[in-house]
N, C-alpha and C. Protein backbone atom coordinates (compact mmCIF):
# COMPACT_ATOMS: atom_id res chain seq x y z
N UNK A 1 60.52 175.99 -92.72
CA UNK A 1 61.92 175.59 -92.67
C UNK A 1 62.72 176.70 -92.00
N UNK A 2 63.51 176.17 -91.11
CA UNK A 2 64.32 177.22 -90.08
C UNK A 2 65.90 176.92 -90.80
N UNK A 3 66.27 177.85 -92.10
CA UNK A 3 67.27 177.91 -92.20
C UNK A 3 68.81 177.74 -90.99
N UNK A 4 67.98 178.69 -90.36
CA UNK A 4 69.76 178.90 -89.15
C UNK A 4 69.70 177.40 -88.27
N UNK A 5 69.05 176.59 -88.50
CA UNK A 5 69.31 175.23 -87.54
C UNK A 5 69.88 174.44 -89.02
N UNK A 6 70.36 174.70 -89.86
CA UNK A 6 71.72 173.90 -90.60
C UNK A 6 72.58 175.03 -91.47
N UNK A 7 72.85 176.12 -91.40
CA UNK A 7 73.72 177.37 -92.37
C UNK A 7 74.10 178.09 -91.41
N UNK A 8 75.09 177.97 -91.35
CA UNK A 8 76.13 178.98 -90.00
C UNK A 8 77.06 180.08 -90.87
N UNK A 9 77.81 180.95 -89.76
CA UNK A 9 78.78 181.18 -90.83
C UNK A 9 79.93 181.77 -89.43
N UNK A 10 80.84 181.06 -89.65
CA UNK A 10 82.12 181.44 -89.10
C UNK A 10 83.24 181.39 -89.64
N UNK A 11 84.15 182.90 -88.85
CA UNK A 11 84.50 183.66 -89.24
C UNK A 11 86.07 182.52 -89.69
N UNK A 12 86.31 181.37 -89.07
CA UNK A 12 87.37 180.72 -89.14
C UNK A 12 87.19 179.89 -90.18
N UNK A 13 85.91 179.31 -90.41
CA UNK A 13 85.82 178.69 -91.43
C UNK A 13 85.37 179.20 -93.01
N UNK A 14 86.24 178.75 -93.65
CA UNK A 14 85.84 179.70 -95.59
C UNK A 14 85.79 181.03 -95.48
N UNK A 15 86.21 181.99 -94.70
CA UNK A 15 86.70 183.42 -94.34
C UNK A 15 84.97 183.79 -94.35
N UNK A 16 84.38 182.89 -93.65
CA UNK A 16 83.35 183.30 -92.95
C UNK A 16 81.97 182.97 -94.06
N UNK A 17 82.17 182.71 -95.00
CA UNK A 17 81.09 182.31 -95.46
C UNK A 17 79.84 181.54 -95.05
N UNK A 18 78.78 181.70 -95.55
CA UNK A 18 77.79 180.60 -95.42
C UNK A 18 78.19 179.40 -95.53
N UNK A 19 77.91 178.48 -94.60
CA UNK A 19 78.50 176.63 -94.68
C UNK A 19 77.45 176.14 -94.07
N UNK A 20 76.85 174.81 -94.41
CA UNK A 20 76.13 173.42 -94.17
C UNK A 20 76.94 172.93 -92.73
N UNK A 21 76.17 173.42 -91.76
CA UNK A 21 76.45 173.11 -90.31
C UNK A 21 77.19 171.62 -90.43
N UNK A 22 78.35 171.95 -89.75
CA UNK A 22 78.99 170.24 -89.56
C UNK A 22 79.81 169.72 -90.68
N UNK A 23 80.00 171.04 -91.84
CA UNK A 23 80.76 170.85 -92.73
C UNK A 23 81.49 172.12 -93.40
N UNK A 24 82.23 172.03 -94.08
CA UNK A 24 83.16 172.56 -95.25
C UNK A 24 82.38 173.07 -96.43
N UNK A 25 80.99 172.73 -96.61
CA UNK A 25 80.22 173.22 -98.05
C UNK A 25 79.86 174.14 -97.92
N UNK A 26 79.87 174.89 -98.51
CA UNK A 26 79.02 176.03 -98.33
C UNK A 26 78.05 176.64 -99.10
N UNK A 27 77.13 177.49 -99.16
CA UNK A 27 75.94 177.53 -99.85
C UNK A 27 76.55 178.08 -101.45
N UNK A 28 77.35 178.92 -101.33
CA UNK A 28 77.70 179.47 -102.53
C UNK A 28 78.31 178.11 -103.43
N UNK A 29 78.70 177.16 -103.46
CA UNK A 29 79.46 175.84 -104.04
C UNK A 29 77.86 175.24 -104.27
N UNK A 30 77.00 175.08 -103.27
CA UNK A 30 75.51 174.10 -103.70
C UNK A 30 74.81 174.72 -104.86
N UNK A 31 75.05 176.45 -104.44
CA UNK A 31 73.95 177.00 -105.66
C UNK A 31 74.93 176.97 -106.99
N UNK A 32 76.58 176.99 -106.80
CA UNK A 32 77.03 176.82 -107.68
C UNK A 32 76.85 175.46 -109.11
N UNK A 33 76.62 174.10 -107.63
CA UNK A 33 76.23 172.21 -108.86
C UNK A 33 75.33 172.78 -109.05
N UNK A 34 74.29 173.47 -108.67
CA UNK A 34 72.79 173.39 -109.20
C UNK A 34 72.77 174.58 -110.15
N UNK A 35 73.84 175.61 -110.57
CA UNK A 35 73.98 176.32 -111.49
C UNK A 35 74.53 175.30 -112.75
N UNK A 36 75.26 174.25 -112.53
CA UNK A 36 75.91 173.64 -113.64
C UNK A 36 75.31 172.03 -113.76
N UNK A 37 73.77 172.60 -113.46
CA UNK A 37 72.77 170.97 -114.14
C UNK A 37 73.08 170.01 -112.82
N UNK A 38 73.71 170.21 -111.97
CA UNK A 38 73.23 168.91 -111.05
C UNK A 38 72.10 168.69 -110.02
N UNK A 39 71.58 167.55 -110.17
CA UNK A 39 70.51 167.46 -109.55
C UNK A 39 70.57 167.04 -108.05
N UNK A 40 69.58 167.12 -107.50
CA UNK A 40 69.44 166.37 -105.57
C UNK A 40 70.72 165.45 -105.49
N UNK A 41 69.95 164.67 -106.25
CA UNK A 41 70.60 163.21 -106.13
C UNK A 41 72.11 163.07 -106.69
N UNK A 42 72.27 163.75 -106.94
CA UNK A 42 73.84 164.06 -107.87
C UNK A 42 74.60 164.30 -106.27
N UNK A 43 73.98 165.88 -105.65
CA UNK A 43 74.47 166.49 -104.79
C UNK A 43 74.80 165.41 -103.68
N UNK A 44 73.57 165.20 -103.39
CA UNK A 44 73.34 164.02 -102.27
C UNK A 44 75.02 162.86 -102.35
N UNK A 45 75.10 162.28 -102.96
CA UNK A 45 75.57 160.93 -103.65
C UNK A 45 76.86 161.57 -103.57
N UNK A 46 77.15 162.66 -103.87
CA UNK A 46 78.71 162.84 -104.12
C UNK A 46 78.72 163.68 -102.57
N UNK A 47 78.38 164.44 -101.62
CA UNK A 47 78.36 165.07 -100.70
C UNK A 47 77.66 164.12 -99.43
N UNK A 48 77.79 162.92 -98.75
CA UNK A 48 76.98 162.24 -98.15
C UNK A 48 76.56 163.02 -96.58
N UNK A 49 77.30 163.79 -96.36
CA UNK A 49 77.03 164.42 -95.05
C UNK A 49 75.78 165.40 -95.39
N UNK A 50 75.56 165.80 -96.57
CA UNK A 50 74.38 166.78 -96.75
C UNK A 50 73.00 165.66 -96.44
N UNK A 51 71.92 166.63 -96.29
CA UNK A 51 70.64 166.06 -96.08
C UNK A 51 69.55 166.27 -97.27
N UNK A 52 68.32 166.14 -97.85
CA UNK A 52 67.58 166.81 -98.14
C UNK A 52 67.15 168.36 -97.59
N UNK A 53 66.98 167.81 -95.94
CA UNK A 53 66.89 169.05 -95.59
C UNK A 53 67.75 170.39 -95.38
N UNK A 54 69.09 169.94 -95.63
CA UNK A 54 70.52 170.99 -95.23
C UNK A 54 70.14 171.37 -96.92
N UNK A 55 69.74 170.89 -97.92
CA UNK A 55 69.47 171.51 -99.30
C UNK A 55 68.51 172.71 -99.38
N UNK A 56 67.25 171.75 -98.68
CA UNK A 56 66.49 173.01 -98.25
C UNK A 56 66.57 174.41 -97.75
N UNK A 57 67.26 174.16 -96.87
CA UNK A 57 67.61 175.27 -95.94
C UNK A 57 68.46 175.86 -96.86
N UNK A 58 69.23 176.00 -97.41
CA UNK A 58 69.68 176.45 -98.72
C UNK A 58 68.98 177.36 -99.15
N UNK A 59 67.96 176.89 -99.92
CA UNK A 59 67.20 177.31 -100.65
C UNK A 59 65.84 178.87 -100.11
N UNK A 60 65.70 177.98 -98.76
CA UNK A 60 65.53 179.10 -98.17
C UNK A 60 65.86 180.08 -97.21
N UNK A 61 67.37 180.06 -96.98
CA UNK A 61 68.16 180.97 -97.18
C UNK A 61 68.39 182.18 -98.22
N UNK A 62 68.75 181.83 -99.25
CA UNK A 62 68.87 182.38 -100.51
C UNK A 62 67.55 182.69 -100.73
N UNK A 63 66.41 182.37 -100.17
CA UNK A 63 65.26 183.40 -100.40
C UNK A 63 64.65 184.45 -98.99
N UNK A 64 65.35 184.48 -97.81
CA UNK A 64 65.42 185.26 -97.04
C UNK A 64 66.51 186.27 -97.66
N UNK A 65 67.37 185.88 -97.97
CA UNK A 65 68.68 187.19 -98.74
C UNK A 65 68.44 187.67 -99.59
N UNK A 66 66.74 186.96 -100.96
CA UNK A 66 66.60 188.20 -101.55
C UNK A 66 65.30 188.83 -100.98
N UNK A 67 64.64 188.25 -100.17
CA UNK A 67 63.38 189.28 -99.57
C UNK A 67 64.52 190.57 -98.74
N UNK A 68 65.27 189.89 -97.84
CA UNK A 68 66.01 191.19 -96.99
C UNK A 68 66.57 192.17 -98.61
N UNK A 69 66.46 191.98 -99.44
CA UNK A 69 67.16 192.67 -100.33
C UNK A 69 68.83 192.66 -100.36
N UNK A 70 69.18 191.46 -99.69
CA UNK A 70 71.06 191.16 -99.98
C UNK A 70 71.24 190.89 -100.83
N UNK A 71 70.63 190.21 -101.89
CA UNK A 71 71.35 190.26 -103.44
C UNK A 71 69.94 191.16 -104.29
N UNK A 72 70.11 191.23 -105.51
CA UNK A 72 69.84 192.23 -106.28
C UNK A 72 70.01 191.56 -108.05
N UNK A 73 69.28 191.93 -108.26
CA UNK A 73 68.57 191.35 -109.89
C UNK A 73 69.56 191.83 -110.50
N UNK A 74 70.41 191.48 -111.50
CA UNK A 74 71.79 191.02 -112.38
C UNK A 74 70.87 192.92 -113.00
N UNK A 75 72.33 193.29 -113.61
CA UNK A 75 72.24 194.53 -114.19
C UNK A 75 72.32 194.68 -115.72
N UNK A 76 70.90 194.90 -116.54
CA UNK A 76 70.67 195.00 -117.47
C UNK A 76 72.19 195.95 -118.45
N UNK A 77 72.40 194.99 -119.70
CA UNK A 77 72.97 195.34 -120.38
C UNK A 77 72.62 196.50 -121.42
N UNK A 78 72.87 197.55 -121.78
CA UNK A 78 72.56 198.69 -122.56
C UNK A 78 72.79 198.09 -124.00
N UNK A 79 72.39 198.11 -125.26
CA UNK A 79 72.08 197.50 -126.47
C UNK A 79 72.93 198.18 -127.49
């Protein structure tokens, strides 16, 4: 899966964030429904311009950003 043929990011649109080529969504809002229990088909159904595969690419996105080491494992709380 070739992320960069659906996740762009310009600088005019969402002050440059990651976005679902050809739209307004952006990756941080997808991983956000799928942080709060929604499923494909949830996403799909309420977002019709998304694809299976613009989900994908998502997904592996967000796993090229943590192999490059751009995000970083949440910081253990002291007891």
């Amino acid at each position: 899966m070739n992320w960069k043929e659906f996740i762009i990011s310009d600088k005019d649109v969402l002050v440059g964030k990651p976005i679902i080529k050809g739209t307004r969504i952006s990756v941080e809002h997808i991983i956000g429904l799928l942080a709060q229990g929604w499923n494909e088909a949830q996403i799909l159904e309420s977002y019709p311009r998304l694809t299976k595969e613009s989900l994908q690419a998502v997904f592996s996105y967000i796993q090229d950003c943590i192999y490059d080491g751009l995000l970083f494992p949440p910081i253990k709380k002291s007891a």
